[in-house]
C-alpha atoms as a PDB file:
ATOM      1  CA  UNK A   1       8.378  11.996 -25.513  1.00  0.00           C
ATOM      2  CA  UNK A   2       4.786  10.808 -26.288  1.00  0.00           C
ATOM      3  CA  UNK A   3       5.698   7.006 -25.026  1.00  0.00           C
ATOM      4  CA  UNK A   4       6.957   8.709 -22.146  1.00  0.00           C
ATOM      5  CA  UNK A   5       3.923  10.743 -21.414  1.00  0.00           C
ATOM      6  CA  UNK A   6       1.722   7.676 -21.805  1.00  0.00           C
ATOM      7  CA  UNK A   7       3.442   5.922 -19.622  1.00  0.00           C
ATOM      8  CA  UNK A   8       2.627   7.649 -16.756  1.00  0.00           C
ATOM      9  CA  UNK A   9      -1.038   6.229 -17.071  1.00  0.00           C
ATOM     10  CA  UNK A  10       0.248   2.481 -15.948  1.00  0.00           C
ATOM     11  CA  UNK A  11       2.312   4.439 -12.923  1.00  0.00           C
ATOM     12  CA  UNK A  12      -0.669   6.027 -12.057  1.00  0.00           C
ATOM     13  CA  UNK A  13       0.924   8.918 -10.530  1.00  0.00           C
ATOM     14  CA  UNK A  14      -1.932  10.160  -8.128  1.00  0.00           C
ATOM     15  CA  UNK A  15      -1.765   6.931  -5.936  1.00  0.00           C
ATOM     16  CA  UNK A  16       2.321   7.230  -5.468  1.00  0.00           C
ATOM     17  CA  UNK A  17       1.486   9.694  -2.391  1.00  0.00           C
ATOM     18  CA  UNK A  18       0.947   6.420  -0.749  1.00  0.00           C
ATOM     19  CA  UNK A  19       4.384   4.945   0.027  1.00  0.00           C
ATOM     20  CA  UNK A  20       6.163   8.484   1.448  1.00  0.00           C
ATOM     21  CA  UNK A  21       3.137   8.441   3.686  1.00  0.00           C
ATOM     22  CA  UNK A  22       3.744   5.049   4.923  1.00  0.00           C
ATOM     23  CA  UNK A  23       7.983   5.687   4.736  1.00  0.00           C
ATOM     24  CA  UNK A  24       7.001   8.870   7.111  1.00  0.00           C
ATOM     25  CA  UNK A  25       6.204   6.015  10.315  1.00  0.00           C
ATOM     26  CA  UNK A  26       9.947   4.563   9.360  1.00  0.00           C
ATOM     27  CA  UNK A  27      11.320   8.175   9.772  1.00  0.00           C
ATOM     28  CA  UNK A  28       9.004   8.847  12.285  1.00  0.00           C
ATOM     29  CA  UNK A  29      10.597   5.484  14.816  1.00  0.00           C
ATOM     30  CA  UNK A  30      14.134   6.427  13.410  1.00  0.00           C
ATOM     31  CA  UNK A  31      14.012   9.594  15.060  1.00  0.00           C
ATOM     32  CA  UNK A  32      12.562   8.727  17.951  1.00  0.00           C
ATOM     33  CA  UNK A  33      15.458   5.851  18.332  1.00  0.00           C
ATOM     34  CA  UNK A  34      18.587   7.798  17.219  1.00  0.00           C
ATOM     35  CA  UNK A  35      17.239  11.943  17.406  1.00  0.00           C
ATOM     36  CA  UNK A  36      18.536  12.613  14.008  1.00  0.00           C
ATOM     37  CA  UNK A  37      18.148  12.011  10.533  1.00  0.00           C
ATOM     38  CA  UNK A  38      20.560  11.317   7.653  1.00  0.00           C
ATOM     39  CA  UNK A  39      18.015  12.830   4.818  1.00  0.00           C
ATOM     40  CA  UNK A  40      20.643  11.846   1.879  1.00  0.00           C
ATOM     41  CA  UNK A  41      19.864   7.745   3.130  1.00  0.00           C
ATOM     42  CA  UNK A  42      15.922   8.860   3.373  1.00  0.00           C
ATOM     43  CA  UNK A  43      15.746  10.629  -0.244  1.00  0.00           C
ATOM     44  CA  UNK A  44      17.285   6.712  -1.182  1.00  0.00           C
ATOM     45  CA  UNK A  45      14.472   4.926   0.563  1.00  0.00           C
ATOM     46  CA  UNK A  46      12.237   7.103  -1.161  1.00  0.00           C
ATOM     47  CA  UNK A  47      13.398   6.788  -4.400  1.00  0.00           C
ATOM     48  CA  UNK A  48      13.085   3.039  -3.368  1.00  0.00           C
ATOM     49  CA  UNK A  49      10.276   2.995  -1.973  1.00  0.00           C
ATOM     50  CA  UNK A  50       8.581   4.963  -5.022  1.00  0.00           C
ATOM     51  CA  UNK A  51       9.990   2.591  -7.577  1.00  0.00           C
ATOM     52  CA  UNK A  52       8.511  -0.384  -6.176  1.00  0.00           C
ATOM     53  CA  UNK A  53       5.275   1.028  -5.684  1.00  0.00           C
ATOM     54  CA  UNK A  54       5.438   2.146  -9.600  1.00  0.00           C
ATOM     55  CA  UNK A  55       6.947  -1.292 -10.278  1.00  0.00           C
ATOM     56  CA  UNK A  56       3.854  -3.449  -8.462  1.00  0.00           C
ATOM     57  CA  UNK A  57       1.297  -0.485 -10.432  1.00  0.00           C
ATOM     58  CA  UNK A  58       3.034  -1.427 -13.794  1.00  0.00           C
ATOM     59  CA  UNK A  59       2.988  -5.188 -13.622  1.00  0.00           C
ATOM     60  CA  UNK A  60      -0.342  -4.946 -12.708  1.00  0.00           C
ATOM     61  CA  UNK A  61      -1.550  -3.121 -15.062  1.00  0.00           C
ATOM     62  CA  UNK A  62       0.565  -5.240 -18.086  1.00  0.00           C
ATOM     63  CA  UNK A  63      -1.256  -8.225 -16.635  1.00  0.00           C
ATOM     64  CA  UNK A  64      -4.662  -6.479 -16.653  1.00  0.00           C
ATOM     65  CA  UNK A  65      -4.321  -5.927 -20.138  1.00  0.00           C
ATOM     66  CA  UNK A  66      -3.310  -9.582 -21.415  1.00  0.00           C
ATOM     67  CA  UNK A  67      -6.032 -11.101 -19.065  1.00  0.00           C
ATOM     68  CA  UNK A  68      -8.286  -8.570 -20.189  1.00  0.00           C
ATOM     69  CA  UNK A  69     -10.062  -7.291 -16.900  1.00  0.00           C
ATOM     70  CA  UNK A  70      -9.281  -4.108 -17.871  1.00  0.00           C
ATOM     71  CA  UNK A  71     -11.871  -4.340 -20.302  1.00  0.00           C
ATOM     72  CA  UNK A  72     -14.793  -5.476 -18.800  1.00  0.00           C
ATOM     73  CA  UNK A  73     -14.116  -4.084 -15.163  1.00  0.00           C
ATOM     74  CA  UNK A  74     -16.417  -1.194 -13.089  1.00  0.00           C
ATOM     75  CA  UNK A  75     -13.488   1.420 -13.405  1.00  0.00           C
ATOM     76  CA  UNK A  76     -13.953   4.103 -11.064  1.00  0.00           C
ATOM     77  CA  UNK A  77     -11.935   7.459  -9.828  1.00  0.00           C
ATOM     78  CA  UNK A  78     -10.069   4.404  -7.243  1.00  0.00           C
ATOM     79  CA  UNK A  79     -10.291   1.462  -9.235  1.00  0.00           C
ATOM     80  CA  UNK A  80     -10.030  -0.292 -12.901  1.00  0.00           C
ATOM     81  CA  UNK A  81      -6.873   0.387 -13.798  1.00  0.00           C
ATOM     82  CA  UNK A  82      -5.617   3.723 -15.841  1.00  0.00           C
ATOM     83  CA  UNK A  83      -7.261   2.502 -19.205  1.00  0.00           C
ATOM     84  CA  UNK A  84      -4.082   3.494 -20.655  1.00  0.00           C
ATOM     85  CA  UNK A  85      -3.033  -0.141 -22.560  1.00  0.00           C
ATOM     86  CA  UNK A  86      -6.483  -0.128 -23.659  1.00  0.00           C
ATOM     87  CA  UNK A  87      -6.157   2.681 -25.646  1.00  0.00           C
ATOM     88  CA  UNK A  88      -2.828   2.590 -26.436  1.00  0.00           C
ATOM     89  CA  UNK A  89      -2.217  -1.156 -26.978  1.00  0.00           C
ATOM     90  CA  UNK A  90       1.791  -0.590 -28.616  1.00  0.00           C
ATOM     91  CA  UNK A  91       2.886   0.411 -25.025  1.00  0.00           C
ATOM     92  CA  UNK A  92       2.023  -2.813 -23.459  1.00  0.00           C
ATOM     93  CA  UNK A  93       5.904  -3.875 -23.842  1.00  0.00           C
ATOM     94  CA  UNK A  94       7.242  -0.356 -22.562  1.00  0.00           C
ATOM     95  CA  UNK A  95       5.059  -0.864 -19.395  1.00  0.00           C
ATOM     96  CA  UNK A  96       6.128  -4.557 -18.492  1.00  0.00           C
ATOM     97  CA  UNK A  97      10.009  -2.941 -19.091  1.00  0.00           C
ATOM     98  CA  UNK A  98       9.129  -0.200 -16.745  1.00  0.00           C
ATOM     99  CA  UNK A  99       7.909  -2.369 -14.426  1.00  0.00           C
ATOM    100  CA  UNK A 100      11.154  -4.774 -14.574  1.00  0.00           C
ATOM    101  CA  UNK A 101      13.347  -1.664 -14.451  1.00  0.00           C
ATOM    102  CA  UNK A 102      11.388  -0.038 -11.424  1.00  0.00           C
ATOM    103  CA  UNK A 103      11.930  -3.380  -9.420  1.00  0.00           C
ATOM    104  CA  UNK A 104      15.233  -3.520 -10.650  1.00  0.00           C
ATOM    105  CA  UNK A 105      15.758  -0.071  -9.096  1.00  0.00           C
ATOM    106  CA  UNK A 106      14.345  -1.020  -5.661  1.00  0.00           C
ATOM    107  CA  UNK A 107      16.696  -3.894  -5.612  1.00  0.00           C
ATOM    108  CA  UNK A 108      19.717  -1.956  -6.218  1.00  0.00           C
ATOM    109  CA  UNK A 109      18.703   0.343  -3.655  1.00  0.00           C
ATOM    110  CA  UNK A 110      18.467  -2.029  -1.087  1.00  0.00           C
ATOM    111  CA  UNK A 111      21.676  -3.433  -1.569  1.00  0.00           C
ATOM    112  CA  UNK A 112      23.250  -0.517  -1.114  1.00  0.00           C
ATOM    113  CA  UNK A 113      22.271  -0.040   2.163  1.00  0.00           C
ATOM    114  CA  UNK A 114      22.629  -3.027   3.030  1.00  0.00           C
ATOM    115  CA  UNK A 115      26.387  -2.733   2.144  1.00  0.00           C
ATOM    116  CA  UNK A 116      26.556   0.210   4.334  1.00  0.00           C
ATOM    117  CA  UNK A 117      24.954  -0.824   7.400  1.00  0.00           C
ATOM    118  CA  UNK A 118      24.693  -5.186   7.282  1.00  0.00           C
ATOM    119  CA  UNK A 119      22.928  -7.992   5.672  1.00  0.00           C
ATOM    120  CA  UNK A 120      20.289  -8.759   8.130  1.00  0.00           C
ATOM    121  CA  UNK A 121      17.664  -7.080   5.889  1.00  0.00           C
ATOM    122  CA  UNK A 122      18.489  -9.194   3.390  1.00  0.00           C
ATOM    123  CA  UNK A 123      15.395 -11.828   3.918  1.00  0.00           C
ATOM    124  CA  UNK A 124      13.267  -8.250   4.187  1.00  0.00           C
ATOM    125  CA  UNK A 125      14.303  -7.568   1.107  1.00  0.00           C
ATOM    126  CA  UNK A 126      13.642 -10.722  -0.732  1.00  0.00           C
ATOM    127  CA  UNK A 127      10.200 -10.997   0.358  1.00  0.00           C
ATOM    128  CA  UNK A 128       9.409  -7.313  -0.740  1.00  0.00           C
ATOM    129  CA  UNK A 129      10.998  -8.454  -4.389  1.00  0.00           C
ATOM    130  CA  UNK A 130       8.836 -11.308  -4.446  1.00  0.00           C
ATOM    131  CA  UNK A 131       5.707 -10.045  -3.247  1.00  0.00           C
ATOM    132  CA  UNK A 132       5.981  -7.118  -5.778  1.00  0.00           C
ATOM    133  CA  UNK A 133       6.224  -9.411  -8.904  1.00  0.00           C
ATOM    134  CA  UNK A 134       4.415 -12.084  -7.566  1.00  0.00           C
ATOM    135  CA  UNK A 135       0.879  -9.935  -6.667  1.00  0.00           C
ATOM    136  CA  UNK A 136      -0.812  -9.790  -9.752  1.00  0.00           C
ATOM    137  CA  UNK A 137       1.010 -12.793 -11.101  1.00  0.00           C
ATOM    138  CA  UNK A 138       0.147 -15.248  -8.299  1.00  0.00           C
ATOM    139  CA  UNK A 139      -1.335 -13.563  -4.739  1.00  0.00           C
ATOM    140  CA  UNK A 140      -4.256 -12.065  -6.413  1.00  0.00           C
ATOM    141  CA  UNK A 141      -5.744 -15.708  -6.749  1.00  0.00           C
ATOM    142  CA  UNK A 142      -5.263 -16.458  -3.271  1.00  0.00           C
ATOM    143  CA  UNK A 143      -7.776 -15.005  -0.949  1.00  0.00           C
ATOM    144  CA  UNK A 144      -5.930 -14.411   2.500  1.00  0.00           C
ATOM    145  CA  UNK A 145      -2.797 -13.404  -0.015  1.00  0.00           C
ATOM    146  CA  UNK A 146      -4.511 -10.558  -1.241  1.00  0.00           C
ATOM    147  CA  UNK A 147      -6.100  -9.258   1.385  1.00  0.00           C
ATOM    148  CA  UNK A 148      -2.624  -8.989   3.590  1.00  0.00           C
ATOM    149  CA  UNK A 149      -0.254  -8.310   0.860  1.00  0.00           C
ATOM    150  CA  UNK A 150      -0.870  -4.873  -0.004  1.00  0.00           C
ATOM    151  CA  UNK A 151      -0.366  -3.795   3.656  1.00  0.00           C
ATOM    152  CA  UNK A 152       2.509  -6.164   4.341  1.00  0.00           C
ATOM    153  CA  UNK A 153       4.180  -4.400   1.726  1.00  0.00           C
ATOM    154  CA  UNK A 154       3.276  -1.115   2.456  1.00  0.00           C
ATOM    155  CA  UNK A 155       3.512  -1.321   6.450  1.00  0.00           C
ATOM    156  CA  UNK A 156       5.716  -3.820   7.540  1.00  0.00           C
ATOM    157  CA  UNK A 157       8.246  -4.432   4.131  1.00  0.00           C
ATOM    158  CA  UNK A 158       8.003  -0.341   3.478  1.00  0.00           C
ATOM    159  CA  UNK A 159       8.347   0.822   7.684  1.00  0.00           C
ATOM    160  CA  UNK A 160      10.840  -1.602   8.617  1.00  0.00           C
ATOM    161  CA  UNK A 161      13.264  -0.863   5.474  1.00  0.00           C
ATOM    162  CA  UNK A 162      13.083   2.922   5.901  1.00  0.00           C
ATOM    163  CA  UNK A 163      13.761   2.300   9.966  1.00  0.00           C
ATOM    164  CA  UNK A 164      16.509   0.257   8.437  1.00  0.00           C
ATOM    165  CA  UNK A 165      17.824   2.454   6.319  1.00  0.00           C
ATOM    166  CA  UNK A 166      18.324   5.087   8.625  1.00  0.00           C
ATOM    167  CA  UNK A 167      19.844   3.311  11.847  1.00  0.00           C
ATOM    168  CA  UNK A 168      20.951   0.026  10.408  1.00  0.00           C
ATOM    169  CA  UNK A 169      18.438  -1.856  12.937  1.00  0.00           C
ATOM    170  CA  UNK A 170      15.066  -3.310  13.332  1.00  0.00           C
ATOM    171  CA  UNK A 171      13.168  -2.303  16.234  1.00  0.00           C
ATOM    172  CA  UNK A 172      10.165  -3.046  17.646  1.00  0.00           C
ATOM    173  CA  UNK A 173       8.726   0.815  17.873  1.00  0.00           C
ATOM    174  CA  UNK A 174       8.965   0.462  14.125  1.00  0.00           C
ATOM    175  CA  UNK A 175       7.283  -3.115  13.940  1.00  0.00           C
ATOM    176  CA  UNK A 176       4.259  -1.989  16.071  1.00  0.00           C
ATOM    177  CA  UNK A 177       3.734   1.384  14.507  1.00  0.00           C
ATOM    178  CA  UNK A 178       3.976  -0.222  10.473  1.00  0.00           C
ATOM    179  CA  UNK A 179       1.015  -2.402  11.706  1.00  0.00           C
ATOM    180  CA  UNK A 180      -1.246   0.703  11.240  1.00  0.00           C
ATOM    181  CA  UNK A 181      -0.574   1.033   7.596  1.00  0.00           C
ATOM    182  CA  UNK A 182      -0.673  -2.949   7.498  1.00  0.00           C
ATOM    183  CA  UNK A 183      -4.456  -2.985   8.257  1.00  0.00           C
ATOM    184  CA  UNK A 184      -5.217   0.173   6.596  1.00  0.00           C
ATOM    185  CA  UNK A 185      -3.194  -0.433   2.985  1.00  0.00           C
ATOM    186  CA  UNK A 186      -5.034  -3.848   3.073  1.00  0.00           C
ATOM    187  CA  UNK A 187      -8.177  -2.308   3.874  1.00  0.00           C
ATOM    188  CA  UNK A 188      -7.599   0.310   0.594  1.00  0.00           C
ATOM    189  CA  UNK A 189      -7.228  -2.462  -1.862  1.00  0.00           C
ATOM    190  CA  UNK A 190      -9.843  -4.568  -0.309  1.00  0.00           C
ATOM    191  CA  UNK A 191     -12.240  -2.039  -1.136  1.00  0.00           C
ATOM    192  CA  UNK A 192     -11.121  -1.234  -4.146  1.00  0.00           C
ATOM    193  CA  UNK A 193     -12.117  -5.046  -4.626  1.00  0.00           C
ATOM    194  CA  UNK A 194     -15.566  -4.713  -4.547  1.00  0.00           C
ATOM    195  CA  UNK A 195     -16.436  -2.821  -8.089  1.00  0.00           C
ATOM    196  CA  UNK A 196     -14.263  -5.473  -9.563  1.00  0.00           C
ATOM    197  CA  UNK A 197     -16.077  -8.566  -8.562  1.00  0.00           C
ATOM    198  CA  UNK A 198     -17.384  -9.377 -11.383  1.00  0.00           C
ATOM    199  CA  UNK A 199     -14.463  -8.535 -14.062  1.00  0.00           C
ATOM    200  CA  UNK A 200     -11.870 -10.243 -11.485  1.00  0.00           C
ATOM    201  CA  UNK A 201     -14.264 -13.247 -11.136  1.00  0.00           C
ATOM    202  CA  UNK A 202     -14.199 -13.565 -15.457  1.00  0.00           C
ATOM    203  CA  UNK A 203     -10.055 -13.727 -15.127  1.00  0.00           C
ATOM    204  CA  UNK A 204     -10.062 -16.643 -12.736  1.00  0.00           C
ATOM    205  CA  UNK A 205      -9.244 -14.443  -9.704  1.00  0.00           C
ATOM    206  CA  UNK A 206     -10.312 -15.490  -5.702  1.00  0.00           C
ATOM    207  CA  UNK A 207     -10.583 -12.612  -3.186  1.00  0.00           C
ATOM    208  CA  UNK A 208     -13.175 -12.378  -0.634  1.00  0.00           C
ATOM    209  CA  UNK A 209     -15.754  -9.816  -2.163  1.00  0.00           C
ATOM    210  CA  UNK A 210     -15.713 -13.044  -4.905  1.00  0.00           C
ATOM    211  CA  UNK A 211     -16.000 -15.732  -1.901  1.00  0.00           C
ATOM    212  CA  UNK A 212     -18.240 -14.433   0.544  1.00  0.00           C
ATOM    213  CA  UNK A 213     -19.957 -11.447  -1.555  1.00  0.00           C
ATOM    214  CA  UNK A 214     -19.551  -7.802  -0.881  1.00  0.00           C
ATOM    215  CA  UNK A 215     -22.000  -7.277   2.316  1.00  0.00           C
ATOM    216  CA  UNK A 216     -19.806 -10.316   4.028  1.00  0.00           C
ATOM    217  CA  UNK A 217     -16.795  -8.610   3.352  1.00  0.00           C
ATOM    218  CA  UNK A 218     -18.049  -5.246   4.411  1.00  0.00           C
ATOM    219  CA  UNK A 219     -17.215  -6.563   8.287  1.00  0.00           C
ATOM    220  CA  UNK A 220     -14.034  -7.611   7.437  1.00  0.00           C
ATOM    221  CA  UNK A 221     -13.196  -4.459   6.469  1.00  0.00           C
ATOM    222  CA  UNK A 222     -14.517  -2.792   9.483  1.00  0.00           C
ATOM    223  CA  UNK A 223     -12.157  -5.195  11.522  1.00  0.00           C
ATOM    224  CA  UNK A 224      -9.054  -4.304   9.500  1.00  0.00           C
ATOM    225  CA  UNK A 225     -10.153  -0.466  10.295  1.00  0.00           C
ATOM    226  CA  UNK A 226     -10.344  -0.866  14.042  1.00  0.00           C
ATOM    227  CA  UNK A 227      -7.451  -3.245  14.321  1.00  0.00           C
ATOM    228  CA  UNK A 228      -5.049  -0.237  12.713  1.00  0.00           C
ATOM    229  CA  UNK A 229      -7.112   2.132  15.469  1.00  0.00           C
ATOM    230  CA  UNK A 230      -6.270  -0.074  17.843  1.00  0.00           C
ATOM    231  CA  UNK A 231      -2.863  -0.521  17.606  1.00  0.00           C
ATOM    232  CA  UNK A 232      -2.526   2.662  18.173  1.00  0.00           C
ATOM    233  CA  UNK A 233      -4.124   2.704  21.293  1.00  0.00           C
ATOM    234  CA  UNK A 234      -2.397  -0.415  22.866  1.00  0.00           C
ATOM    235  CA  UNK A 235       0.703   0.288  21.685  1.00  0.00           C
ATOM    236  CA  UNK A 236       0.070   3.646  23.798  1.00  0.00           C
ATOM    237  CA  UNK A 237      -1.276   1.967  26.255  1.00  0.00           C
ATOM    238  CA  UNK A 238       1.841  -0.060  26.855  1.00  0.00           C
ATOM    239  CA  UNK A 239       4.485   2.324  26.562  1.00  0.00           C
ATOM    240  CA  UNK A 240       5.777   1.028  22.731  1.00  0.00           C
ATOM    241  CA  UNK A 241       4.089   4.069  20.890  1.00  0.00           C
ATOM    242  CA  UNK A 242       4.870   7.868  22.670  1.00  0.00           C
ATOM    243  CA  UNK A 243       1.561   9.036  23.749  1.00  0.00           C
ATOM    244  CA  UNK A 244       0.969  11.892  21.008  1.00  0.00           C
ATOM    245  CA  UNK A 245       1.047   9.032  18.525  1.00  0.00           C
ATOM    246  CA  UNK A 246      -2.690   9.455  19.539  1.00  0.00           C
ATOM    247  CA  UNK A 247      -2.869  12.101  16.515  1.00  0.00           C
ATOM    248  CA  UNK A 248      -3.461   9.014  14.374  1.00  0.00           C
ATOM    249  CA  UNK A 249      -6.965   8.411  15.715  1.00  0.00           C
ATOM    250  CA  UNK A 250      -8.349  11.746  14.632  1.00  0.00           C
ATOM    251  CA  UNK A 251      -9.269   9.902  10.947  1.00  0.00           C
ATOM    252  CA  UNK A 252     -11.835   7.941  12.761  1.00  0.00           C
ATOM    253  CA  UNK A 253     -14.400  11.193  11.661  1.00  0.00           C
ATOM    254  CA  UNK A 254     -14.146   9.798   8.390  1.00  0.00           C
ATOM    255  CA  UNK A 255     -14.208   6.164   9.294  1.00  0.00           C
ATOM    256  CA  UNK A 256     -17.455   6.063  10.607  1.00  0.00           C
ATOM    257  CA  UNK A 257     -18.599   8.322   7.889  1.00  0.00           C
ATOM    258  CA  UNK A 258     -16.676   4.987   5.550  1.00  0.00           C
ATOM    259  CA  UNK A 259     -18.281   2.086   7.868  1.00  0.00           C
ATOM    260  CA  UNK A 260     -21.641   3.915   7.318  1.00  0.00           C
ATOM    261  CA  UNK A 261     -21.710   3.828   4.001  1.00  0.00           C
ATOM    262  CA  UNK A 262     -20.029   0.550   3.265  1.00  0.00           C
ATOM    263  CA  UNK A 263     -23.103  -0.950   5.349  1.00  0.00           C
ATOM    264  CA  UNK A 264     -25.953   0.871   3.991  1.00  0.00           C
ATOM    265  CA  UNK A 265     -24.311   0.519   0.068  1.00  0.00           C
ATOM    266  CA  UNK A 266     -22.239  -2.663  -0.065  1.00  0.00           C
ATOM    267  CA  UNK A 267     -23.740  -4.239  -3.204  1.00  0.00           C
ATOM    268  CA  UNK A 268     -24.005  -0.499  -4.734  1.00  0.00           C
ATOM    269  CA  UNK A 269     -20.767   0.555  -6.562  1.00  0.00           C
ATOM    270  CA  UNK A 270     -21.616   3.772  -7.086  1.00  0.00           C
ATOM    271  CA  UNK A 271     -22.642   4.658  -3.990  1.00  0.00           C
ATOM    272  CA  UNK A 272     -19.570   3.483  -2.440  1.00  0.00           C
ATOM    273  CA  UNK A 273     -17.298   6.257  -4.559  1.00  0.00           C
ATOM    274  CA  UNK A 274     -17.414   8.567  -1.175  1.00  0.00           C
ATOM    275  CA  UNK A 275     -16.387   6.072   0.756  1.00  0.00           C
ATOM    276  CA  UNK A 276     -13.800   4.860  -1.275  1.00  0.00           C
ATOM    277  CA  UNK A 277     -12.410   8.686  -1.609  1.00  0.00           C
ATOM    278  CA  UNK A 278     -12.749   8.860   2.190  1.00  0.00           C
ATOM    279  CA  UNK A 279     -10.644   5.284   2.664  1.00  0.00           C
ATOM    280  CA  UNK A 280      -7.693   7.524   0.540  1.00  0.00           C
ATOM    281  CA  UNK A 281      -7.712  10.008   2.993  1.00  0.00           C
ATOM    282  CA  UNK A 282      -7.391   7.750   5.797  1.00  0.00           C
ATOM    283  CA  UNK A 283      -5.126   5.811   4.344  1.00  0.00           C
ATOM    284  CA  UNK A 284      -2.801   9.092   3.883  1.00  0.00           C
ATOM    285  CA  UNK A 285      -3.982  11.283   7.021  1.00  0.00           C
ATOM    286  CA  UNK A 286      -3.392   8.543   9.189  1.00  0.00           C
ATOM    287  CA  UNK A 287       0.407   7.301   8.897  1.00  0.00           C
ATOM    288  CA  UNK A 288       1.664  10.948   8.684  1.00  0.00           C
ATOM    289  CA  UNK A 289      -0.316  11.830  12.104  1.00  0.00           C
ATOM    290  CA  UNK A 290       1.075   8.786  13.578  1.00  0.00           C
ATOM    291  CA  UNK A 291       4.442  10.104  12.040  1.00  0.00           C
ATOM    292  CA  UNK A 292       3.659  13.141  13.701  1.00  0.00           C
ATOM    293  CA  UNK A 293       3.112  11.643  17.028  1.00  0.00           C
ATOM    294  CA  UNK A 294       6.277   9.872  17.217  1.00  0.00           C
ATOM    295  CA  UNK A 295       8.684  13.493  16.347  1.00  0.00           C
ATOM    296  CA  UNK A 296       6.940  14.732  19.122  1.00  0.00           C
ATOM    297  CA  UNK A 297       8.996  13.717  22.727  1.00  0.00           C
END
C-alpha cells in the first residue's frame, strides 16, 4: 500500500486534468458530426487517454532519475519532476513498470476500437505509442521534436482518437479544432523549459531555451499562443469551427497577463511562477470553452 501511495508522485496526479480537457474538443466535434454520444466508448478513450498521459509522466520521470536532472534541476510548483525517485530511490523499477503497463493499457485500448469501428487509425495509433516512449528517451534532444511533441500528442494524436472513437471517422472539424491544444500543450512544456536550462543542458539535452536562450524563446512562445487564438478565429471565419467556438478566446485575459510577464522576467525563474500558473489555466480553460462552443448549434 505504501509503494502504491508513492507511486502516485511519478504520475503526478495534479497535471492528469490535462488530457480530459483536450479529449473534451474530440467529444466536442463528435457531437457536432453525429448529435449523440456513446459515453461507454468515451469513459474508454478516457481511460486511454489517462494512461498514456501517466505512461509519458512515468518514463519521464524513471529517466530523470538515472540521468540525474532531477537532482540538480530549478524544481518549481510546474516543473522538476515530483522528487519522488529521489527520495525514494527502491521505486525506480515500480515506476518504469508503471510506465510500460500504462502504455500497454493505451495500446489495448486502441485496438479495441479499432476492432469495432476499422483499422484506419491504426498509423494514429502507432505514432502516439512511439512518441510516448520515445519523448524523454529520444525527442527531448531534438529541438523542433520537443517543442511540437507535447501538443501533437495532446491535440492532434489525443482529438483525433477520441473523434475516432466515437464515430469511427476522421474529420476535418476535429483536425482544425485539436490544433488549439497543439500550440497551447507545446506552449505548456516549452515554458516549463525555461527553469530547466541549466539541469537539461548538464544531461546532454537540446531545446530552444538551451539554443537560443530564454528571452529568444520568449517570442516563440508568444507565436505558439496566438497561432492556437487564431485558429480559432479562422476556422470561424471560414465556416469549419460553429461560431460560439469563439468562447475559447476569452483566456486571452490571462495571456497577455502571461506574454507580459514572460517579457519583462524571461531570464528570472522565479518571477515567471505566475505566469507559468496562468499558462495551466489556459491550457485547461481554453479546450473545454472551445468544447463548449462546438455543443452549442
Amino acid at each position: 500500500m505504501k509503494t502504491c501511495k508513492y507511486l502516485l508522485g511519478p504520475m503526478r496526479p495534479p497535471f492528469l486534468v490535462l488530457g480530459p480537457a483536450c479529449m473534451l474538443v474530440g467529444l466536442g466535434s463528435a457531437y457536432l458530426q453525429t448529435g449523440h454520444i456513446n459515453w461507454l466508448y468515451f469513459v474508454l478513450a478516457l481511460i486511454a487517454g489517462v494512461s498514456a498521459h501517466i505512461s509519458v509522466n512515468a518514463f519521464n520521470e524513471y529517466s530523470d532519475y538515472k540521468t540525474g536532472v532531477d537532482d540538480r534541476t530549478q524544481r518549481t510548483p510546474f516543473s522538476g519532476g515530483s522528487g519522488t525517485l529521489q527520495a525514494h530511490p527502491e521505486l525506480a523499477k515500480s515506476t518504469l513498470a508503471m510506465a510500460v503497463i500504462t502504455l500497454a493499457m493505451t495500446g489495448l485500448i486502441g485496438l479495441y476500437f479499432m476492432y469495432v469501428w476499422n483499422w484506419t487509425a491504426l498509423p494514429i495509433g502507432i505514432i502516439g505509442l512511439v512518441l510516448l516512449y520515445a519523448y524523454t528517451a529520444w525527442i527531448v534532444y531534438q529541438p523542433v521534436l520537443c517543442l511540437i511533441a507535447p501538443g501533437l500528442g495532446f491535440g492532434p494524436l489525443m482529438v483525433l482518437s477520441t473523434h475516432f472513437a466515437l464515430t469511427g471517422t476522421f474529420s476535418w472539424l476535429a483536425l482544425i479544432a485539436s490544433l488549439v491544444p497543439f500550440f497551447l500543450v507545446s506552449n505548456l512544456l516549452f515554458l516549463n523549459q525555461f527553469p530547466d536550462v541549466e539541469a537539461d543542458r548538464s544531461a546532454g539535452r537540446k531545446h530552444f531555451p538551451i539554443l537560443l536562450g530564454r528571452t529568444t524563446s520568449a517570442y516563440i512562445y508568444i507565436a505558439f499562443l496566438i497561432a492556437a487564438y487564431m485558429v480559432v478565429v479562422v476556422g470561424v471565419f471560414f465556416r469549419v469551427l460553429p461560431p460560439f467556438s469563439l468562447l475559447a478566446l476569452l483566456t486571452i485575459v490571462f495571456s497577455v497577463q502571461i506574454v507580459r510577464n514572460l517579457l519583462a522576467n524571461s531570464e528570472n525563474v522565479p518571477a515567471l511562477i505566475p505566469a507559468m500558473g496562468q499558462n495551466v489555466i489556459v491550457n485547461l480553460l481554453t479546450p473545454v470553452l472551445l468544447a463548449i462552443g462546438l455543443f452549442i448549434r
